[in-house]
C-alpha atoms as a PDB file:
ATOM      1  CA  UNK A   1     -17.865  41.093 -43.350  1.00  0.00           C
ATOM      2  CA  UNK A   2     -21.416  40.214 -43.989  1.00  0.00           C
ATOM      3  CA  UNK A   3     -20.152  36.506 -43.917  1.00  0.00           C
ATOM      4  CA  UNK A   4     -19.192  36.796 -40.496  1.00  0.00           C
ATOM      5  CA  UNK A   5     -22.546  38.905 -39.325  1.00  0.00           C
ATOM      6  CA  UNK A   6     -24.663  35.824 -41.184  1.00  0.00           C
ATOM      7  CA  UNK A   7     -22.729  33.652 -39.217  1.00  0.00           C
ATOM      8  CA  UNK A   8     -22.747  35.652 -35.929  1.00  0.00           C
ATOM      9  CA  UNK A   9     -26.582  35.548 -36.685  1.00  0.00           C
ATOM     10  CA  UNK A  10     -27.338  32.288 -37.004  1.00  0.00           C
ATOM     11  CA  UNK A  11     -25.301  30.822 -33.677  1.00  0.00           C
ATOM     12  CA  UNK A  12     -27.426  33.556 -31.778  1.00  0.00           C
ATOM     13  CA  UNK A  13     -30.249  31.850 -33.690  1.00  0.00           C
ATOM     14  CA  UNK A  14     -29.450  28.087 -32.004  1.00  0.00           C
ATOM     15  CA  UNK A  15     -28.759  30.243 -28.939  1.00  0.00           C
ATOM     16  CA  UNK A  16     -32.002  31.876 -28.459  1.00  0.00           C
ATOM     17  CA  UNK A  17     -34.315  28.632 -29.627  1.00  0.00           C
ATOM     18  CA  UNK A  18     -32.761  26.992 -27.006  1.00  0.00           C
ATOM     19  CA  UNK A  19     -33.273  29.398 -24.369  1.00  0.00           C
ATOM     20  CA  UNK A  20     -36.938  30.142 -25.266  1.00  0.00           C
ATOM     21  CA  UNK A  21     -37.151  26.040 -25.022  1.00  0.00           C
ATOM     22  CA  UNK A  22     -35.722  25.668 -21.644  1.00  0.00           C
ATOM     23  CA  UNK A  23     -37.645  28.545 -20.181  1.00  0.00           C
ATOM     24  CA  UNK A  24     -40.812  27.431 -21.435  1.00  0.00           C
ATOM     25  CA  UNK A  25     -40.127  23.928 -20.339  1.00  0.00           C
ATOM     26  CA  UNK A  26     -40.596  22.384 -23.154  1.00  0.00           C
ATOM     27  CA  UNK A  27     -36.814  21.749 -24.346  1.00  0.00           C
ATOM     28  CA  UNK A  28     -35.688  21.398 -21.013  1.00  0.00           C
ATOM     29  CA  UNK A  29     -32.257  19.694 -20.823  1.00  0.00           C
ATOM     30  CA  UNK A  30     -31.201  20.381 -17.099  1.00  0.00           C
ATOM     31  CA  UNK A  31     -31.882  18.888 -14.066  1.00  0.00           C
ATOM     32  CA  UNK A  32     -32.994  20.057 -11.014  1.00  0.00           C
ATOM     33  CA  UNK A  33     -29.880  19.224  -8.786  1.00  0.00           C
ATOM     34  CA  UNK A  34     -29.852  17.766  -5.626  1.00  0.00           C
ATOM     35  CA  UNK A  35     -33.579  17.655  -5.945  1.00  0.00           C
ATOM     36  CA  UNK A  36     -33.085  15.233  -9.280  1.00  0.00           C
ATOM     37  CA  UNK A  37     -29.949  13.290  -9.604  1.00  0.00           C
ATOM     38  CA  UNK A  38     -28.435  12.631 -13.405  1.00  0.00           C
ATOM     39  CA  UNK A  39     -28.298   8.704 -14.238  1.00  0.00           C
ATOM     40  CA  UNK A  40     -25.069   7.877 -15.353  1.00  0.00           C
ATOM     41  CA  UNK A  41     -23.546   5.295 -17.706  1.00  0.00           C
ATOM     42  CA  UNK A  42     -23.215   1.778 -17.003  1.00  0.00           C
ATOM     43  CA  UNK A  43     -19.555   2.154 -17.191  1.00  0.00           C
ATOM     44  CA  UNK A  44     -19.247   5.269 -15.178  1.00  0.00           C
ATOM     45  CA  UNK A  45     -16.405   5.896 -12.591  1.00  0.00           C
ATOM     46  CA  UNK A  46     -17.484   6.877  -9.697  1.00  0.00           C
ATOM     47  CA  UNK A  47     -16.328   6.022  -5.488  1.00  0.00           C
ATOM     48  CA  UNK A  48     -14.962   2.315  -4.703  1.00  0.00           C
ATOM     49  CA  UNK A  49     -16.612   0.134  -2.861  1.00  0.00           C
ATOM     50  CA  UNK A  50     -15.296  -3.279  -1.501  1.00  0.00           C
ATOM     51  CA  UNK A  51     -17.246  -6.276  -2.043  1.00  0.00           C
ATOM     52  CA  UNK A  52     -18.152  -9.093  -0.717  1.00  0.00           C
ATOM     53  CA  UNK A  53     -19.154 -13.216  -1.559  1.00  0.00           C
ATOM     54  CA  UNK A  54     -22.928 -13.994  -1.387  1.00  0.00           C
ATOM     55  CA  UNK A  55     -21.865 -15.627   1.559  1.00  0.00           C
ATOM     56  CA  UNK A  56     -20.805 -12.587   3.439  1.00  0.00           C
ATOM     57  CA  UNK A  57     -17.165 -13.229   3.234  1.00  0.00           C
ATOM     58  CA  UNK A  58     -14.800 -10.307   1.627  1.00  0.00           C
ATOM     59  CA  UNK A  59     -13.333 -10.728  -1.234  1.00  0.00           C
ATOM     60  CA  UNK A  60      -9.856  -8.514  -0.811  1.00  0.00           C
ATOM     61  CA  UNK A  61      -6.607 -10.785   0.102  1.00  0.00           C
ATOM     62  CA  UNK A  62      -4.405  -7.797   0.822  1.00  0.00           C
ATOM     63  CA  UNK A  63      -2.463  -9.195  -2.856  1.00  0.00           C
ATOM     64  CA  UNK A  64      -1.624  -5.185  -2.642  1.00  0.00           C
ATOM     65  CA  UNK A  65      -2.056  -5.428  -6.741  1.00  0.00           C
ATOM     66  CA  UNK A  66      -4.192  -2.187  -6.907  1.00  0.00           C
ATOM     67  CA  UNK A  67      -2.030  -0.079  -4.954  1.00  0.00           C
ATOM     68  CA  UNK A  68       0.861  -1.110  -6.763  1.00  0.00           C
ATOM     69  CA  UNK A  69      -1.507  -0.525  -9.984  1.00  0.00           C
ATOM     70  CA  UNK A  70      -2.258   2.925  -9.021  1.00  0.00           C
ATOM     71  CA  UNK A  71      -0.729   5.684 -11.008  1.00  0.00           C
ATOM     72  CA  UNK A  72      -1.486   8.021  -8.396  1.00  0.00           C
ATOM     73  CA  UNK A  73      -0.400   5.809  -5.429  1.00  0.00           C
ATOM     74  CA  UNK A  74      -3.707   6.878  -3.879  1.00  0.00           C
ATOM     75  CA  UNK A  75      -4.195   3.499  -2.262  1.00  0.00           C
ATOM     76  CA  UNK A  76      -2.873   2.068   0.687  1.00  0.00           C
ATOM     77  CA  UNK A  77      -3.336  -2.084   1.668  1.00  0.00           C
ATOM     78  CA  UNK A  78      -1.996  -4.021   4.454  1.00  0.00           C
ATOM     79  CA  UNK A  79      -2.628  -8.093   4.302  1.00  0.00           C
ATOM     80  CA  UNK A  80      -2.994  -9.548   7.164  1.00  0.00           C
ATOM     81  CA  UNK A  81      -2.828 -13.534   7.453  1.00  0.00           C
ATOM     82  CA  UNK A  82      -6.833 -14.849   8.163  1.00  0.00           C
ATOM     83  CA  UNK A  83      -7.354 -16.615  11.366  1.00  0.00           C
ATOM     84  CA  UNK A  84      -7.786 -20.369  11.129  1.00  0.00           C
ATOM     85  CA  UNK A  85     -10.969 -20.239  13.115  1.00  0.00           C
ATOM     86  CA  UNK A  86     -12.820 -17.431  11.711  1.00  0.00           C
ATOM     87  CA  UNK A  87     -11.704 -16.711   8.213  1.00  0.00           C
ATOM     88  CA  UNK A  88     -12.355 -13.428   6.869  1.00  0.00           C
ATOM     89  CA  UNK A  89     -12.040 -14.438   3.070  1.00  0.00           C
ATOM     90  CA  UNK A  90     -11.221 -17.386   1.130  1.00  0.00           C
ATOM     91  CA  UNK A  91      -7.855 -16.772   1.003  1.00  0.00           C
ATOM     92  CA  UNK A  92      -4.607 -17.140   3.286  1.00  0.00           C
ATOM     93  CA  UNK A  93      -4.920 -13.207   3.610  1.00  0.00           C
ATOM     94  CA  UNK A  94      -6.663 -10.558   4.446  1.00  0.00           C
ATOM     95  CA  UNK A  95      -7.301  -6.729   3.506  1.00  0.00           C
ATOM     96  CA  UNK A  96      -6.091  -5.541   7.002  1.00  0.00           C
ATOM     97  CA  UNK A  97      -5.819  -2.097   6.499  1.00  0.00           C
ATOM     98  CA  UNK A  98      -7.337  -0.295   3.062  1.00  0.00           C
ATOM     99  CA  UNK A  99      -7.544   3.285   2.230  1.00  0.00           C
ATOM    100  CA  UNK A 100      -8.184   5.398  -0.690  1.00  0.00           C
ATOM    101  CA  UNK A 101      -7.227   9.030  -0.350  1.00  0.00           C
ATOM    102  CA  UNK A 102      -9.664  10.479  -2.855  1.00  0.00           C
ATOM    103  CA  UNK A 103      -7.700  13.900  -3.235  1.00  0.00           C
ATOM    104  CA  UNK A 104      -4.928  11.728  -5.470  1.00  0.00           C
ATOM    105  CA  UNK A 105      -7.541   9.780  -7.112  1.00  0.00           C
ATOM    106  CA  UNK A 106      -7.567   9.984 -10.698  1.00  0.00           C
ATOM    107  CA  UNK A 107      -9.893   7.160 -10.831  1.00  0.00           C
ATOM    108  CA  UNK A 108      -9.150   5.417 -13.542  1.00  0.00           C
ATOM    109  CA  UNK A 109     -10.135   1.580 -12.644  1.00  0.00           C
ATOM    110  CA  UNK A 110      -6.831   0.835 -12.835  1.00  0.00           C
ATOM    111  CA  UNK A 111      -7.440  -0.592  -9.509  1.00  0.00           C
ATOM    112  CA  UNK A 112      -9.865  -2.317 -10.685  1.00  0.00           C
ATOM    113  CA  UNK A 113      -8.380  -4.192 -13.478  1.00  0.00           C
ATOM    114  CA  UNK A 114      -5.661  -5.483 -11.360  1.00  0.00           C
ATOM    115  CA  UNK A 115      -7.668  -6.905  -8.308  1.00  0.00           C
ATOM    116  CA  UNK A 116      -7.809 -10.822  -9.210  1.00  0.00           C
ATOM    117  CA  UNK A 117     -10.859 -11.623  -6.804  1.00  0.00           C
ATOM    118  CA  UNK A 118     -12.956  -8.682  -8.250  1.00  0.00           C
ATOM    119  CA  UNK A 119     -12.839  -6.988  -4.886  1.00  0.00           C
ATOM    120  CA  UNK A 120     -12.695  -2.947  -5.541  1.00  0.00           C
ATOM    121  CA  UNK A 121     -15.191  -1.760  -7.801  1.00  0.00           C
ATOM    122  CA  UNK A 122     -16.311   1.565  -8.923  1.00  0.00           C
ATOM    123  CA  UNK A 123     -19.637   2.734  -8.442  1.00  0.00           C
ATOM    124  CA  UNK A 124     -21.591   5.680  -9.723  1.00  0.00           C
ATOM    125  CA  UNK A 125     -21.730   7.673  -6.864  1.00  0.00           C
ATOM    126  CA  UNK A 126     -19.358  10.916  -7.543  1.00  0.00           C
ATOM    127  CA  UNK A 127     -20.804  13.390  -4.525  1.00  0.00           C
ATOM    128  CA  UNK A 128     -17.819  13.365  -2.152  1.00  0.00           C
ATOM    129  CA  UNK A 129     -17.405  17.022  -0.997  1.00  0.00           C
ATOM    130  CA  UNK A 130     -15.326  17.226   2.641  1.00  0.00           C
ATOM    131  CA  UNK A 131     -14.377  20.400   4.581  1.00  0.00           C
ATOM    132  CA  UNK A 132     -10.938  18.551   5.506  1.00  0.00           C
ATOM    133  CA  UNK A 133      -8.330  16.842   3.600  1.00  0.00           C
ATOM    134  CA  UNK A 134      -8.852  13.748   6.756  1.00  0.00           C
ATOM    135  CA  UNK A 135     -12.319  13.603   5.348  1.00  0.00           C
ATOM    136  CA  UNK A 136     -11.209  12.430   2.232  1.00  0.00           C
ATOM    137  CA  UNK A 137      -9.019   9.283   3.223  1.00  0.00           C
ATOM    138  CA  UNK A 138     -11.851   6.393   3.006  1.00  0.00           C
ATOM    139  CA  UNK A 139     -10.753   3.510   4.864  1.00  0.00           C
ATOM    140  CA  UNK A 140     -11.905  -0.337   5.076  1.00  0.00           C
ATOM    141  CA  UNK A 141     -14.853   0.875   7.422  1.00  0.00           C
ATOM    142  CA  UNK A 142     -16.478   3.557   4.536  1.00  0.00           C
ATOM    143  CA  UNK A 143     -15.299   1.443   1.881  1.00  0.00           C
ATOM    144  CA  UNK A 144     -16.525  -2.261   2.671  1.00  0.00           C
ATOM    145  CA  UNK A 145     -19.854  -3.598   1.372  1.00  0.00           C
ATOM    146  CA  UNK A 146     -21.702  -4.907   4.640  1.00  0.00           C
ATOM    147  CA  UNK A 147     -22.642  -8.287   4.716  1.00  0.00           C
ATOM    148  CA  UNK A 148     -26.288  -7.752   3.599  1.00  0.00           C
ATOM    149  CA  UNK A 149     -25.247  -6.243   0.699  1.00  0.00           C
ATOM    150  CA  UNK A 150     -25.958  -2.667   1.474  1.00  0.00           C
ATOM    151  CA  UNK A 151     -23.109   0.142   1.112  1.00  0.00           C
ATOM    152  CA  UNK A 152     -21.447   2.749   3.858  1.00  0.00           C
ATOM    153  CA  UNK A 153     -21.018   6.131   3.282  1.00  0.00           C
ATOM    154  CA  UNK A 154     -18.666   8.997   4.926  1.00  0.00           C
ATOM    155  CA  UNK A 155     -21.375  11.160   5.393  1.00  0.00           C
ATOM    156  CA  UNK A 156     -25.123   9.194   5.446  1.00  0.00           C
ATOM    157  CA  UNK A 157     -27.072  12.415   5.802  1.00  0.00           C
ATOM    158  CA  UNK A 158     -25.655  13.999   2.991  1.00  0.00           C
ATOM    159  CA  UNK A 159     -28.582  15.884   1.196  1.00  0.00           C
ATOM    160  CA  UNK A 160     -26.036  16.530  -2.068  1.00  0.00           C
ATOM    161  CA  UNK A 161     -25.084  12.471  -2.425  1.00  0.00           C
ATOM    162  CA  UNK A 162     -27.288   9.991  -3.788  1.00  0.00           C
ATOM    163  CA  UNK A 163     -26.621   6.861  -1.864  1.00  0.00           C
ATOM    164  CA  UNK A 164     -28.468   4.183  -3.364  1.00  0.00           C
ATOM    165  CA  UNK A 165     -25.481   4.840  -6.411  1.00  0.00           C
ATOM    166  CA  UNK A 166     -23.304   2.933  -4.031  1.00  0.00           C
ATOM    167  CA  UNK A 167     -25.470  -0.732  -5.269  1.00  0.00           C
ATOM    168  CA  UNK A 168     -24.701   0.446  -9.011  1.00  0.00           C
ATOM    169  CA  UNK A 169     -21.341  -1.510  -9.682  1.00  0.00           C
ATOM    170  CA  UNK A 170     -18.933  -3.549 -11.572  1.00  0.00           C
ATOM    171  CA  UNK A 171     -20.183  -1.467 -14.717  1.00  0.00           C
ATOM    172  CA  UNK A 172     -16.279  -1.114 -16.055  1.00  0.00           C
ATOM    173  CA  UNK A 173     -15.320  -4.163 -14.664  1.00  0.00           C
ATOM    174  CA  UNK A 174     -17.764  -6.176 -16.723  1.00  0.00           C
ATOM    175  CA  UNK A 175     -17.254  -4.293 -19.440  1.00  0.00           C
ATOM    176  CA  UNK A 176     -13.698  -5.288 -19.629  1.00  0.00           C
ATOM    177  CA  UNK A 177     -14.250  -9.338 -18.616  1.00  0.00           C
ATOM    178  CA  UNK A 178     -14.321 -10.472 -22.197  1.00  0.00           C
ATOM    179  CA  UNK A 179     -10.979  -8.572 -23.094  1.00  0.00           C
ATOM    180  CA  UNK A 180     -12.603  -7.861 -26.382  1.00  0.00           C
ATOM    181  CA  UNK A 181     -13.284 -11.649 -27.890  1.00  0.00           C
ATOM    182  CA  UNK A 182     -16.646 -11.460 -29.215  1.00  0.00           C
ATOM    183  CA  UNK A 183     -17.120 -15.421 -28.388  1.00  0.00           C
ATOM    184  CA  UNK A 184     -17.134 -14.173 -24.616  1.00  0.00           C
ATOM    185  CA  UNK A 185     -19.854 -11.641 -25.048  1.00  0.00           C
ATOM    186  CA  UNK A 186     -23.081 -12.383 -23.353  1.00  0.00           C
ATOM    187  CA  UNK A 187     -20.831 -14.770 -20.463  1.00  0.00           C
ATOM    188  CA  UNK A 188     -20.261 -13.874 -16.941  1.00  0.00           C
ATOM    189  CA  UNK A 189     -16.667 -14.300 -16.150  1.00  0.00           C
ATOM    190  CA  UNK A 190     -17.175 -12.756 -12.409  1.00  0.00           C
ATOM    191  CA  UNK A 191     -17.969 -14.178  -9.394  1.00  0.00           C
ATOM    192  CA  UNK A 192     -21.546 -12.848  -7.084  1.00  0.00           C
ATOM    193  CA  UNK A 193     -21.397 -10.457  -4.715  1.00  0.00           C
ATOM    194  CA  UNK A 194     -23.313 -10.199  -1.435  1.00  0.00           C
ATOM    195  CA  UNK A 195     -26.824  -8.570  -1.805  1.00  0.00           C
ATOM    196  CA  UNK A 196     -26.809  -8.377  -5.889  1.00  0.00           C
ATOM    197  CA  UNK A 197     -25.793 -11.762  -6.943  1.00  0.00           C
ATOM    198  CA  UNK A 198     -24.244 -12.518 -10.237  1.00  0.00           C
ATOM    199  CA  UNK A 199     -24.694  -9.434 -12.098  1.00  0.00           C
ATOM    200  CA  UNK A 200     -25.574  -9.781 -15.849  1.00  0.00           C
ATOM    201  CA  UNK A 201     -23.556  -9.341 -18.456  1.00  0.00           C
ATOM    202  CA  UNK A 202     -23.365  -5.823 -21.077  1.00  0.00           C
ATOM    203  CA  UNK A 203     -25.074  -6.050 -24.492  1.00  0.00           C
ATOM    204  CA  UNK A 204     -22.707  -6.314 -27.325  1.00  0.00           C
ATOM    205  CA  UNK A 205     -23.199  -3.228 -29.996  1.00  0.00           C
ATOM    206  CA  UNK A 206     -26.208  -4.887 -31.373  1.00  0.00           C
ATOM    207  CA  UNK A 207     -28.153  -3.957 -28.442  1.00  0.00           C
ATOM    208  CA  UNK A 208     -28.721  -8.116 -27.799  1.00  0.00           C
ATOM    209  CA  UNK A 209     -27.054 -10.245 -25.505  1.00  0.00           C
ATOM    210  CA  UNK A 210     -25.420 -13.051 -27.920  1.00  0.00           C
ATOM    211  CA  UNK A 211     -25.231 -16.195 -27.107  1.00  0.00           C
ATOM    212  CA  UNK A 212     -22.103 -18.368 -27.613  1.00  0.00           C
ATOM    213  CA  UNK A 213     -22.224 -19.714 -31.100  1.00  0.00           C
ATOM    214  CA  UNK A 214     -21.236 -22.899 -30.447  1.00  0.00           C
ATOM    215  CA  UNK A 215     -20.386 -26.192 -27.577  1.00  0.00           C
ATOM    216  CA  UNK A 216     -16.842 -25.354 -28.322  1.00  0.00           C
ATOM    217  CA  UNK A 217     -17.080 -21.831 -25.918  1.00  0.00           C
ATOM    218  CA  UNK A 218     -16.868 -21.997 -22.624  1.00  0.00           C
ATOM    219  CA  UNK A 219     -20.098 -21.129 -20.349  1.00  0.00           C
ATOM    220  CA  UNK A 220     -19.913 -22.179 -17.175  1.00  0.00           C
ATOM    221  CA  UNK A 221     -17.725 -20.518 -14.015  1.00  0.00           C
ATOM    222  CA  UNK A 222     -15.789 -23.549 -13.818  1.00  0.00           C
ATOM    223  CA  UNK A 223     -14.471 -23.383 -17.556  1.00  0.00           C
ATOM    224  CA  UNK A 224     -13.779 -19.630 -17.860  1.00  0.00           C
ATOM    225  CA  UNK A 225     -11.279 -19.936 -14.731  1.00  0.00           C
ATOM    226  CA  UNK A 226     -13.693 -18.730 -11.746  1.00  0.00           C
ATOM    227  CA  UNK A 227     -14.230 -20.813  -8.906  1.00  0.00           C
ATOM    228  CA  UNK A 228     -16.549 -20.881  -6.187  1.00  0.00           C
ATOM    229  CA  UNK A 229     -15.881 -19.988  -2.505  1.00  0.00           C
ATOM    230  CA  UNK A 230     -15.581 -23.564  -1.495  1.00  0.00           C
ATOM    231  CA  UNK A 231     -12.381 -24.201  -4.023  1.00  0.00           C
ATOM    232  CA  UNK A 232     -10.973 -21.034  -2.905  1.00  0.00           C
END
């Protein structure tokens, strides 16, 4: 019995430290929400964005890979072929339509893993409260990066979202480029985006970007499969 009271005892004790901390300020572990917004992992998953080339093109070609992907079947994509005199991306085709209905969203980058031109990305913007279940459907307007580089958003005057969160991308995707050879670490195998360029690669576990260790790796777009807007 005593056991139990000594142990009863000394939880209350961790308890009661940590509560004298917060209130005095000193071990403060919260954050003042909306008025301070948590930063979140590189990797984390948060609302899709579509992007675009540095040149302003898109970079969705309605393949239709992440809806088929999807293990919610959340996504919806309609190709469309692109017009001979004013392409819309490098390819033959065309996201026509694209929607997301959030509500089925499981998000897990699944999406995102499939897309061969790196066109759906998650960001780390999670604030997506709606008073209707239309609200929640995001469609090629919310969801495409404009050609300057800056993001849309459902709501723009949302007090509870933190917008610039929209720019923080690619996080999983990157993570994931290398497919876990260790001679790949430290080399971008994505293509730029419009208004953030070629974003740099993670750190390995070291905490250093490594270099390749020798001529025989690959290090240039060219080698590693990618290819510029031009050759596509």
């Amino acid at each position: 019995m005593m056991g139990i009271i000594g142990d009863l005892l000394k939880g209350m004790g961790v308890t009661g430290r940590q509560l004298i901390a917060t209130v005095f300020g000193d071990g403060m572990i919260t954050t003042e929400y909306p008025k301070e917004f948590r930063e979140k992992p590189d990797r984390f998953h948060g609302r899709h964005v579509l992007n675009r080339y540095e040149d302003g093109m898109e970079k969705c070609i309605g393949c239709e890979l992440c809806a088929g992907a999807c293990p919610a079947r959340c996504i919806y994509v309609r190709g469309k072929e692109n017009p001979a005199d004013a392409p819309v991306s490098p390819g033959e085709r065309f996201g026509f339509v694209y929607e997301i209905n959030m509500l089925r969203c499981i998000f897990c980058a699944l999406c995102v893993e499939a897309c061969p031109t790196e066109a759906i990305t998650m960001t780390h913007l999670f604030e997506m409260s709606t008073t209707n279940r239309e609200d929640a459907i995001y469609t090629k307007t919310e969801l495409l990066i404009n050609e300057d580089g800056s993001a849309n958003h459902m709501f723009p005057d949302d007090r509870l979202a933190n917008l610039p969160e929209l720019l923080k991308a690619d996080g999983w995707m990157r993570a994931t480029a290398p497919q876990g050879r260790v001679e790949y670490e430290g080399i971008p195998g994505w293509t730029p985006s419009a208004g953030v360029g070629l974003r740099p690669p993670e750190v390995g576990q070291s905490g250093d970007a490594v270099a390749a260790p020798d001529s025989t790796v690959p290090t240039d777009a060219t080698s590693l499969g990618l290819h510029s807007d031009e050759e596509q």
